[in-house]
PDB file of N, CA and C in Angstrom:
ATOM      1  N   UNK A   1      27.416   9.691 -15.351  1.00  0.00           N
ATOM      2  CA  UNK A   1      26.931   9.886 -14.002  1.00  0.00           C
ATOM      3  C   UNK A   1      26.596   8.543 -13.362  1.00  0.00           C
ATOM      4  N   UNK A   2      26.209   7.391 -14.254  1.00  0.00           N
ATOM      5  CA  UNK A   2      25.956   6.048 -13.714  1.00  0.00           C
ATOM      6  C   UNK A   2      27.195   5.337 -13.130  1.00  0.00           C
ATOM      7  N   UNK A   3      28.233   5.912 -12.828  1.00  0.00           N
ATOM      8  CA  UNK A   3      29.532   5.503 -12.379  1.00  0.00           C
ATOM      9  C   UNK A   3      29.711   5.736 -11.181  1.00  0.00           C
ATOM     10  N   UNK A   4      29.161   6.752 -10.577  1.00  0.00           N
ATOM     11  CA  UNK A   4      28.847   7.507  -8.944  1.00  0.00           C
ATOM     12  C   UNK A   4      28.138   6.789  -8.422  1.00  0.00           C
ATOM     13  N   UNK A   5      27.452   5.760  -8.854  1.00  0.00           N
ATOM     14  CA  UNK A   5      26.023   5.391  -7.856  1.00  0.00           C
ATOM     15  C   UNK A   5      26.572   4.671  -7.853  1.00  0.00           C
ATOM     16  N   UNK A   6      26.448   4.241  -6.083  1.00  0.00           N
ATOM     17  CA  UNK A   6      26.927   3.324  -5.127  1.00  0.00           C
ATOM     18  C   UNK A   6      25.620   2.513  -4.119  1.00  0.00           C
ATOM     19  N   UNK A   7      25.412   1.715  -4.737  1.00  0.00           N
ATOM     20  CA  UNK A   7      24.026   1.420  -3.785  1.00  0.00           C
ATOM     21  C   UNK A   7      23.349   2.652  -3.385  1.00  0.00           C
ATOM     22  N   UNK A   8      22.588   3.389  -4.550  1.00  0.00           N
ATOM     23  CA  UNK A   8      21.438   4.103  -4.730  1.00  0.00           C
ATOM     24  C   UNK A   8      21.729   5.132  -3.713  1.00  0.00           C
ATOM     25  N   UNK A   9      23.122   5.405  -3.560  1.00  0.00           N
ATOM     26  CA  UNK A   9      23.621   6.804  -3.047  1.00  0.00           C
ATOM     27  C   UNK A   9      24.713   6.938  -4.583  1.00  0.00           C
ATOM     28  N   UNK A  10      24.031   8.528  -4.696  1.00  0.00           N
ATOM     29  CA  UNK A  10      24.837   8.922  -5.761  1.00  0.00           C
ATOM     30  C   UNK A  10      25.876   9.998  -5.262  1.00  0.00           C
ATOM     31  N   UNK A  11      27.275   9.413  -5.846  1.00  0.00           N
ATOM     32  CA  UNK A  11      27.942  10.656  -4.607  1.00  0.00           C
ATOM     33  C   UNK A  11      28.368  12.001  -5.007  1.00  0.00           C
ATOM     34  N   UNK A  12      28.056  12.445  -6.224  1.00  0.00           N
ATOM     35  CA  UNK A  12      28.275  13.698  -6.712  1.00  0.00           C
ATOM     36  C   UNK A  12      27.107  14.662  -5.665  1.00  0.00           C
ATOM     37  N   UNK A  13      25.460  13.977  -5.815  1.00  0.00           N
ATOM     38  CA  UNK A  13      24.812  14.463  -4.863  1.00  0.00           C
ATOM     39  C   UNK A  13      25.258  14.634  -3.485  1.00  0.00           C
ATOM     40  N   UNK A  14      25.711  13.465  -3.149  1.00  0.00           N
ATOM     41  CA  UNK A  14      25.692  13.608  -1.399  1.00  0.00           C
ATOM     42  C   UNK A  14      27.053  14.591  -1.116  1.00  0.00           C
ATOM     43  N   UNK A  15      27.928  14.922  -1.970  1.00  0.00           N
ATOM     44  CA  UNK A  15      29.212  15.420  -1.553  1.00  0.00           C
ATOM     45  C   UNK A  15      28.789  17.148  -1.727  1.00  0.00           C
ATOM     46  N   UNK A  16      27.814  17.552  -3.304  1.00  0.00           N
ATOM     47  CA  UNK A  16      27.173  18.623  -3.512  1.00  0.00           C
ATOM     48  C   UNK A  16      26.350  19.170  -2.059  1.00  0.00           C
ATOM     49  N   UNK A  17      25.367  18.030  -1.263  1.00  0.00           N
ATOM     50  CA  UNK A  17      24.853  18.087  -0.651  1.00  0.00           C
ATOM     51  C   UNK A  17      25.326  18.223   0.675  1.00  0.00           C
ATOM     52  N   UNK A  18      26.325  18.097   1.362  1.00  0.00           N
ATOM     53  CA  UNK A  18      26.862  18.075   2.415  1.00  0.00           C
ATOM     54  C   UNK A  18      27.974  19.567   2.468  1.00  0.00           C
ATOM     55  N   UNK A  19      28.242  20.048   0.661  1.00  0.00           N
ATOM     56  CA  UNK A  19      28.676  20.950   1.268  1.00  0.00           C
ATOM     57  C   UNK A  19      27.427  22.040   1.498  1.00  0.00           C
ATOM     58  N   UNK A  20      26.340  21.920   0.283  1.00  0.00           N
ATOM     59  CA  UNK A  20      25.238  23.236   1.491  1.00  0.00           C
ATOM     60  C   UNK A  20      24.846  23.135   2.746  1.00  0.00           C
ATOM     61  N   UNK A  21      25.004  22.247   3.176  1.00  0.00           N
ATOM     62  CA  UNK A  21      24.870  21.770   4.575  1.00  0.00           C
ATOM     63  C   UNK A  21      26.045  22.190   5.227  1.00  0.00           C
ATOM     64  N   UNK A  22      27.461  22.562   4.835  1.00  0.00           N
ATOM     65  CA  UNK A  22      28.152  23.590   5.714  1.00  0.00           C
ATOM     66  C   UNK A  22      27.713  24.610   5.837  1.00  0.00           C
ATOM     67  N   UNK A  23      27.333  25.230   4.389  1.00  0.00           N
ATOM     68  CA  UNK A  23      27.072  26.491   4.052  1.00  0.00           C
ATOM     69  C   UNK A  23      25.961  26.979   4.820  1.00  0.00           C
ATOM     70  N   UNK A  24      25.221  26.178   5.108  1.00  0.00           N
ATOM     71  CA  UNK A  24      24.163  26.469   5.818  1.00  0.00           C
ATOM     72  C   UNK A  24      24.764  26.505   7.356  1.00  0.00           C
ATOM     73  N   UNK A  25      24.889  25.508   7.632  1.00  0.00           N
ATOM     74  CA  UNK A  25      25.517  25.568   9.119  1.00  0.00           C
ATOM     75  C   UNK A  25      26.520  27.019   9.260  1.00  0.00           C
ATOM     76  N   UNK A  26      27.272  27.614   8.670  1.00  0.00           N
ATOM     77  CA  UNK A  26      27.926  28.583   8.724  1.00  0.00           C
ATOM     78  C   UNK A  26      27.254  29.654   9.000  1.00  0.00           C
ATOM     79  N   UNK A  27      26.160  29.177   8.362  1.00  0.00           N
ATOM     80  CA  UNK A  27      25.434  30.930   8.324  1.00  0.00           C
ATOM     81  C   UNK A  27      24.203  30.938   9.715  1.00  0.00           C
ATOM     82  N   UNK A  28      23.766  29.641   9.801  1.00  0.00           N
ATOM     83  CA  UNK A  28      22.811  29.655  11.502  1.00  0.00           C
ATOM     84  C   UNK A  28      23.852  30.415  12.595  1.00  0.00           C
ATOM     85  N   UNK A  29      23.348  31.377  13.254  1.00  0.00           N
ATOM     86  CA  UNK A  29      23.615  31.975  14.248  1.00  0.00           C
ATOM     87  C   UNK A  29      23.303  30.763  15.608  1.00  0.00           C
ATOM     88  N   UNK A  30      24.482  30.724  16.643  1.00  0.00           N
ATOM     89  CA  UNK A  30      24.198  29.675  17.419  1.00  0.00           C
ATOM     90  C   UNK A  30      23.862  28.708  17.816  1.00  0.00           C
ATOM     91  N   UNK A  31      24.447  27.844  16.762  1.00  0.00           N
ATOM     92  CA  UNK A  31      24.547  26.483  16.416  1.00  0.00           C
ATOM     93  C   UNK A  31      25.290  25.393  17.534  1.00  0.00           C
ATOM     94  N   UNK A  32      24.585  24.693  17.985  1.00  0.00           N
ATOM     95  CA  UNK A  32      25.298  23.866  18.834  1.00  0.00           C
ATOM     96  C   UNK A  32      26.129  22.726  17.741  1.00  0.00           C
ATOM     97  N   UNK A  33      27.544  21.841  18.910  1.00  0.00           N
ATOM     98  CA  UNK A  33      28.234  21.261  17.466  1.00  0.00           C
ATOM     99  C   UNK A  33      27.148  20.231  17.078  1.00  0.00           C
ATOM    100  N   UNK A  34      26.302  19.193  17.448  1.00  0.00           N
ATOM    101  CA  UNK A  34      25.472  18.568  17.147  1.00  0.00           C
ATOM    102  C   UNK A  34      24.382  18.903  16.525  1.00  0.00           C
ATOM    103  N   UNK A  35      23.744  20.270  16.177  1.00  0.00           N
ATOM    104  CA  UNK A  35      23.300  21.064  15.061  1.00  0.00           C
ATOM    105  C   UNK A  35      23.964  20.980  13.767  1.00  0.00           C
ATOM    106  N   UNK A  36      25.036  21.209  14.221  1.00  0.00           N
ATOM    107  CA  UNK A  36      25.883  21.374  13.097  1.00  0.00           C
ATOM    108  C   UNK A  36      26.242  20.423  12.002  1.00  0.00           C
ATOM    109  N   UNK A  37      26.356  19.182  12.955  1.00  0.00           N
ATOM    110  CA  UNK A  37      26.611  17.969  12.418  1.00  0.00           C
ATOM    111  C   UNK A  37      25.041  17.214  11.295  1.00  0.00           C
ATOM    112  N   UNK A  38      24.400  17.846  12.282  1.00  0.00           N
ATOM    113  CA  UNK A  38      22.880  17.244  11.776  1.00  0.00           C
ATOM    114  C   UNK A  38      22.266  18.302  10.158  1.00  0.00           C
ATOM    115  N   UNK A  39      22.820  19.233  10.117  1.00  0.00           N
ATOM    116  CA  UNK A  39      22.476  20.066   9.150  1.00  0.00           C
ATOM    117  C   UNK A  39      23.675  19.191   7.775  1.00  0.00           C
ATOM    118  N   UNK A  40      24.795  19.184   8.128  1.00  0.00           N
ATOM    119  CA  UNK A  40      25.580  18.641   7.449  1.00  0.00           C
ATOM    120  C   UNK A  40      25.148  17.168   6.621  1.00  0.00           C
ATOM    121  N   UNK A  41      24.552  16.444   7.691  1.00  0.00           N
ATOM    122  CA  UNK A  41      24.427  15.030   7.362  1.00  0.00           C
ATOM    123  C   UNK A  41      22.958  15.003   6.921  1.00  0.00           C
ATOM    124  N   UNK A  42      22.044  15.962   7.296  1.00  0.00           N
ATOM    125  CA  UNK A  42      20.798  16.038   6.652  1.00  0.00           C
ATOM    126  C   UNK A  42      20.896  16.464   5.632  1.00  0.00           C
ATOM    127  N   UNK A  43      21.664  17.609   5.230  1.00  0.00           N
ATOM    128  CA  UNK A  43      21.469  18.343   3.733  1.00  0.00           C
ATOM    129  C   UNK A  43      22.477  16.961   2.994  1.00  0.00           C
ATOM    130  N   UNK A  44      23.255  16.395   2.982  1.00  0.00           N
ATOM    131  CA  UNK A  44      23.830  15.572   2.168  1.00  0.00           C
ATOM    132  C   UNK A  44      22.933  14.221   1.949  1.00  0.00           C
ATOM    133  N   UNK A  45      21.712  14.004   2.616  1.00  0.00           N
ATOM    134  CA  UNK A  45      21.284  12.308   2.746  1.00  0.00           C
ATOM    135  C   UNK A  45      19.967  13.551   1.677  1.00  0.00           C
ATOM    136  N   UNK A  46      19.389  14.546   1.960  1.00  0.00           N
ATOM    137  CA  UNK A  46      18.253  15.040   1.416  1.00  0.00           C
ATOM    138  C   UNK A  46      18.280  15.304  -0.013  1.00  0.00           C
ATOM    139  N   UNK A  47      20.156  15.496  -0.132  1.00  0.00           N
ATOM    140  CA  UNK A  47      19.982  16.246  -1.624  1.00  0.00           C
ATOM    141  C   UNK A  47      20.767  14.959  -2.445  1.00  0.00           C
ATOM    142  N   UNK A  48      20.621  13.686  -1.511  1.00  0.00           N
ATOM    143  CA  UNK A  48      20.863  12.141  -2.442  1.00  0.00           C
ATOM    144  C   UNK A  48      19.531  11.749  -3.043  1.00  0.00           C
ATOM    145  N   UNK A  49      18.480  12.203  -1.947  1.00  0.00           N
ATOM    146  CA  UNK A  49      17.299  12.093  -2.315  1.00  0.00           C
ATOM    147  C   UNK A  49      16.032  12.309  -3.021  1.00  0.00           C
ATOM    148  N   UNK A  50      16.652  13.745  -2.546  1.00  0.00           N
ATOM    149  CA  UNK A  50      15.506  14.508  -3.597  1.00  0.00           C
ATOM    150  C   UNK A  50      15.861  15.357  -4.477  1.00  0.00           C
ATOM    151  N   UNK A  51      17.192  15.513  -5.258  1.00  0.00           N
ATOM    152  CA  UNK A  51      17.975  15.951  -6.020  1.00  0.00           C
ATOM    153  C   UNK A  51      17.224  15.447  -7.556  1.00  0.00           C
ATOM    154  N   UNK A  52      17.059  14.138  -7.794  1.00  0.00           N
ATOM    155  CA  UNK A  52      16.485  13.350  -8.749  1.00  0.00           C
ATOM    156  C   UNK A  52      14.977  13.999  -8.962  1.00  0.00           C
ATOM    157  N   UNK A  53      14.378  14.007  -8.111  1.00  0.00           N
ATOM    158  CA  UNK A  53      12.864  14.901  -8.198  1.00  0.00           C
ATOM    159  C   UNK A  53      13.083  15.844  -8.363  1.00  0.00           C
ATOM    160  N   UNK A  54      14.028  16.579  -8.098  1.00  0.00           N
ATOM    161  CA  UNK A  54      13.590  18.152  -8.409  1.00  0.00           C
ATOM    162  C   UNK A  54      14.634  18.169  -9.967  1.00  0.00           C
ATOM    163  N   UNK A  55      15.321  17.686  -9.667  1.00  0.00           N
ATOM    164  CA  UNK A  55      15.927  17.532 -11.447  1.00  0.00           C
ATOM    165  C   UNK A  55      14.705  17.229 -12.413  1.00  0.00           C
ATOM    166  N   UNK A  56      13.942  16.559 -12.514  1.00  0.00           N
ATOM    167  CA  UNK A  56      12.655  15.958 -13.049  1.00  0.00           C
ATOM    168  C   UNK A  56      12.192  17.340 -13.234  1.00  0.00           C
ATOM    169  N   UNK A  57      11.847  18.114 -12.174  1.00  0.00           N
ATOM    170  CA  UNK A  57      10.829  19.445 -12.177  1.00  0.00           C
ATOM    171  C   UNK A  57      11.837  20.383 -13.194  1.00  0.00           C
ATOM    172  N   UNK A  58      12.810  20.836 -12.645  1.00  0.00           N
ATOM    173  CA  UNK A  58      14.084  21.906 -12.916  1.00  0.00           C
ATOM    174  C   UNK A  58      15.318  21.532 -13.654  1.00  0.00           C
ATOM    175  N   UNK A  59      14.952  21.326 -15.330  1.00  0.00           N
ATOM    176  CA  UNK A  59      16.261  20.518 -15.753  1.00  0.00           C
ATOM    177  C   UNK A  59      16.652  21.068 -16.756  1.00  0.00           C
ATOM    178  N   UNK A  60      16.380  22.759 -16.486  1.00  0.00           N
ATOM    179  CA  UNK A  60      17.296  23.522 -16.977  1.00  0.00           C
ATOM    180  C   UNK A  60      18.746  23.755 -16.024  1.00  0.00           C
ATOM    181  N   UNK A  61      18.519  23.474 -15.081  1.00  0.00           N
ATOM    182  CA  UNK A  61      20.082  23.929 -14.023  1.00  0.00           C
ATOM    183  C   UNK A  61      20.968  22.972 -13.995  1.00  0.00           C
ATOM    184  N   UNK A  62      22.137  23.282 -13.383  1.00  0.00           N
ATOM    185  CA  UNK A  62      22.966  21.815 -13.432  1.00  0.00           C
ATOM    186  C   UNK A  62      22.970  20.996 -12.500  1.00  0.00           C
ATOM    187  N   UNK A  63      23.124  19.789 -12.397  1.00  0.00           N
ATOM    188  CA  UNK A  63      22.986  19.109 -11.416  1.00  0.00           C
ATOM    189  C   UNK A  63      23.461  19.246 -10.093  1.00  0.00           C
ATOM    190  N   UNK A  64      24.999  19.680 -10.105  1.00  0.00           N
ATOM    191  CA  UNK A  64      25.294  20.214  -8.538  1.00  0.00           C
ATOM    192  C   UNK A  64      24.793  21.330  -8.064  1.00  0.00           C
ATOM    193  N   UNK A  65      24.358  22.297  -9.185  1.00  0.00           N
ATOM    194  CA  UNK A  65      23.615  23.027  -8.397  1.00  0.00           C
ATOM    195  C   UNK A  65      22.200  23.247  -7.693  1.00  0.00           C
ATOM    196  N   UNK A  66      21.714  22.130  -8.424  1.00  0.00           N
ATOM    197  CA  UNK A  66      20.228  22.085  -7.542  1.00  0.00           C
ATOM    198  C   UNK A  66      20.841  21.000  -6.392  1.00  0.00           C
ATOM    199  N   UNK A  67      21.766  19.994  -6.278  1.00  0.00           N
ATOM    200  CA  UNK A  67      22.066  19.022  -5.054  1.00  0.00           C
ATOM    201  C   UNK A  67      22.997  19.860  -3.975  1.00  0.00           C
ATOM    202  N   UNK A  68      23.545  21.407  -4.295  1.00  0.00           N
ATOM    203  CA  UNK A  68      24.372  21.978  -3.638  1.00  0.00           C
ATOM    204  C   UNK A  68      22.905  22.883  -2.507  1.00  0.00           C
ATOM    205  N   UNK A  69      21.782  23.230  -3.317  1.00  0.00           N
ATOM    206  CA  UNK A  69      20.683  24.265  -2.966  1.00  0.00           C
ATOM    207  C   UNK A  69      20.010  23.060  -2.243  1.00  0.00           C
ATOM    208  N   UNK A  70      19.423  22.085  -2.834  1.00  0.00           N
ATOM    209  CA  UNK A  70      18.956  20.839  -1.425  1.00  0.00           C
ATOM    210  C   UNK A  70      19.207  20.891  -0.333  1.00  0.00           C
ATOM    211  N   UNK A  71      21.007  20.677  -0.265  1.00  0.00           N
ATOM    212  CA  UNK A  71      21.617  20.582   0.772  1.00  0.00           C
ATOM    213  C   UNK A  71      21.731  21.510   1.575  1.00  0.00           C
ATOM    214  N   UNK A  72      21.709  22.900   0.769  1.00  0.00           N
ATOM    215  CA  UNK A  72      21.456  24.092   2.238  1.00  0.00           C
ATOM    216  C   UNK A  72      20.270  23.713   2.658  1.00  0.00           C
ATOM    217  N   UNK A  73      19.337  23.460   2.107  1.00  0.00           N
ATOM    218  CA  UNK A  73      18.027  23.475   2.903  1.00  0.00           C
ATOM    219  C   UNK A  73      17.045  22.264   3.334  1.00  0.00           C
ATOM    220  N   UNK A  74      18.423  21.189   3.369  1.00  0.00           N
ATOM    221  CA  UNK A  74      18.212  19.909   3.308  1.00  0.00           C
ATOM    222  C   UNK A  74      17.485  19.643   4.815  1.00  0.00           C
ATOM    223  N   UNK A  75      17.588  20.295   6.070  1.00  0.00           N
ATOM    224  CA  UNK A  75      16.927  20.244   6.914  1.00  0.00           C
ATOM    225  C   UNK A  75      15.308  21.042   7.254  1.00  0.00           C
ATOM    226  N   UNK A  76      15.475  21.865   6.264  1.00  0.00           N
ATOM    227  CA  UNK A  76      14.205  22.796   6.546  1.00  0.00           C
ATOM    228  C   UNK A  76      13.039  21.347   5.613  1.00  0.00           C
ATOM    229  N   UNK A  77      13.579  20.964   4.820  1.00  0.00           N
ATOM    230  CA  UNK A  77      12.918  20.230   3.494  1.00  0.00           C
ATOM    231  C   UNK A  77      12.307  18.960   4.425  1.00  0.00           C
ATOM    232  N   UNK A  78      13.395  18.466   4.948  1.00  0.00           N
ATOM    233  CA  UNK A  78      12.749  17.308   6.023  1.00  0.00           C
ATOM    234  C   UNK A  78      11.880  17.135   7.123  1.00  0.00           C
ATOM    235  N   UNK A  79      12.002  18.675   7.828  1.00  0.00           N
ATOM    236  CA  UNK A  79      11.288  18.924   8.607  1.00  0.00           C
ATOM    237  C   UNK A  79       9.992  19.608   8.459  1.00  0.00           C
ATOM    238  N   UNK A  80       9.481  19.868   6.848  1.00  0.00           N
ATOM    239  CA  UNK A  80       7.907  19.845   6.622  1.00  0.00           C
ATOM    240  C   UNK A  80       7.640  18.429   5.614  1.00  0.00           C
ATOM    241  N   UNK A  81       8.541  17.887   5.165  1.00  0.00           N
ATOM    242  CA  UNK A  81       7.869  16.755   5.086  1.00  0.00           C
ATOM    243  C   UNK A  81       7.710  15.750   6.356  1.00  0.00           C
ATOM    244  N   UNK A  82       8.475  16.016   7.106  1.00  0.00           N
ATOM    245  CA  UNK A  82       7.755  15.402   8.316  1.00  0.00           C
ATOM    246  C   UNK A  82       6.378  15.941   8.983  1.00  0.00           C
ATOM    247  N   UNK A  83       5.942  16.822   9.186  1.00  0.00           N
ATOM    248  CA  UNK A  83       5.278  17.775   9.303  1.00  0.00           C
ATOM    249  C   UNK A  83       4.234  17.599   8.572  1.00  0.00           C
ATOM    250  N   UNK A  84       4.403  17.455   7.495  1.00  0.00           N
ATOM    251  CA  UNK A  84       3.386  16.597   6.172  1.00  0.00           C
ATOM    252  C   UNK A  84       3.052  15.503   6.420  1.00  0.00           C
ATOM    253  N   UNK A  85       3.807  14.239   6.560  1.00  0.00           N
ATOM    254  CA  UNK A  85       3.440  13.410   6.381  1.00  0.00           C
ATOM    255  C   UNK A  85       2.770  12.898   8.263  1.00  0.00           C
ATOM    256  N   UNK A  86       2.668  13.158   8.709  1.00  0.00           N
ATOM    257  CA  UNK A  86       2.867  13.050  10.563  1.00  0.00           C
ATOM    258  C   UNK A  86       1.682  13.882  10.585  1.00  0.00           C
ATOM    259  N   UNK A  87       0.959  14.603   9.645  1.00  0.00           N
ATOM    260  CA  UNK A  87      -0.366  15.542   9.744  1.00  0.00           C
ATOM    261  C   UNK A  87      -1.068  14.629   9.186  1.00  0.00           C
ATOM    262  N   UNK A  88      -0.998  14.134   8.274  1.00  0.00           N
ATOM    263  CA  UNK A  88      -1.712  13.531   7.273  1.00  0.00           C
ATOM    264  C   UNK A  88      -2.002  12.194   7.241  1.00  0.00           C
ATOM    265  N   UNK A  89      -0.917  10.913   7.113  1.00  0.00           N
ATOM    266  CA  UNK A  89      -0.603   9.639   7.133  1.00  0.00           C
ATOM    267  C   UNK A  89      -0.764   9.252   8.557  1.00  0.00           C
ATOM    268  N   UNK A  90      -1.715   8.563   9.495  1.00  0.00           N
ATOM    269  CA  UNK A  90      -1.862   7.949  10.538  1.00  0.00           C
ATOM    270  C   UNK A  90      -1.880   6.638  10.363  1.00  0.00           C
ATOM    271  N   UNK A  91      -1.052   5.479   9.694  1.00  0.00           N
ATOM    272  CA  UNK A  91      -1.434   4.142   9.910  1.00  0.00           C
ATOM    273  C   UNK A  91      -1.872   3.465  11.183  1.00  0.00           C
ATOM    274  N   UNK A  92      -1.562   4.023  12.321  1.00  0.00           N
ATOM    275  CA  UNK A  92      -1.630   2.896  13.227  1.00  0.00           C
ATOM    276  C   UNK A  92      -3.095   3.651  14.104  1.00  0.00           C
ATOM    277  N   UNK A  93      -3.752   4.922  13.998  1.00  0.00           N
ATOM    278  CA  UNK A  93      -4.533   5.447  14.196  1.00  0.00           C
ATOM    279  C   UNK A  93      -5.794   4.458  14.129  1.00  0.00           C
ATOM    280  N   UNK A  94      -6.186   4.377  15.208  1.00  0.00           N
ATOM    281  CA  UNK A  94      -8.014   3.992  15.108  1.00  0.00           C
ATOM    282  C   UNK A  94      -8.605   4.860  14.370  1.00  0.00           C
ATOM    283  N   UNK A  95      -9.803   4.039  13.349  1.00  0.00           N
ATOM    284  CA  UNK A  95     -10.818   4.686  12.707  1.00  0.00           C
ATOM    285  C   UNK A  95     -11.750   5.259  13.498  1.00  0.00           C
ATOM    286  N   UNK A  96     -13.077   5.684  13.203  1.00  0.00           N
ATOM    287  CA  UNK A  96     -14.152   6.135  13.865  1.00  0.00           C
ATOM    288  C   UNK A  96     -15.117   4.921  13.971  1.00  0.00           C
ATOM    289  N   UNK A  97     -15.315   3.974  12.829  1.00  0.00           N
ATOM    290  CA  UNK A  97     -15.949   2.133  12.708  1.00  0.00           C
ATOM    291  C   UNK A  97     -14.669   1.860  13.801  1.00  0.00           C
ATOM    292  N   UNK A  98     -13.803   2.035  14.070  1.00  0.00           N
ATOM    293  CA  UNK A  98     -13.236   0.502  15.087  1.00  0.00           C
ATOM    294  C   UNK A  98     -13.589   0.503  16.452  1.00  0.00           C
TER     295      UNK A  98
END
């Protein structure tokens, strides 16, 4: 598997990952094409990413199949860790002392 990694994109993931990201896009009801594109390119960059962590958690399954399941839900995944981290993490926020 150390033969795929290409500057810390591994491409068995991102290719696993981009196709749940059709799969997903297929199945949203009224998808604009720029939806479409963004589900695609999110589930493939999400399940480069976090494919490795959840392998860590889940390493009874096989690898494309947890980077194929990322990638369907590679946009829902990003959009509560944004959500997370954008609730939580304020660096540039004034204290209550400043």
């Amino acid at each position: 598997m150390l033969d795929a990694i290409f500057f810390d994109i591994n491409i068995h993931y991102l290719i696993a990952g981009f196709a749940g990201g059709i799969v997903h896009a297929i199945l949203v009801r009224k998808a604009g094409p720029w939806e479409i594109i963004g589900y695609i390119v999110v589930g493939g960059l999400a399940a480069n990413f976090f494919t490795p962590q959840v392998l860590r958690l889940l390493n009874q399954f096989p690898e494309g199949l947890i980077a194929f399941m990322v990638g369907m839900g590679g946009f829902r995944i990003c959009r509560q860790a944004d959500k997370f981290f954008a609730g939580t993490w304020k660096p540039f926020e004034r204290t209550k002392n400043e």
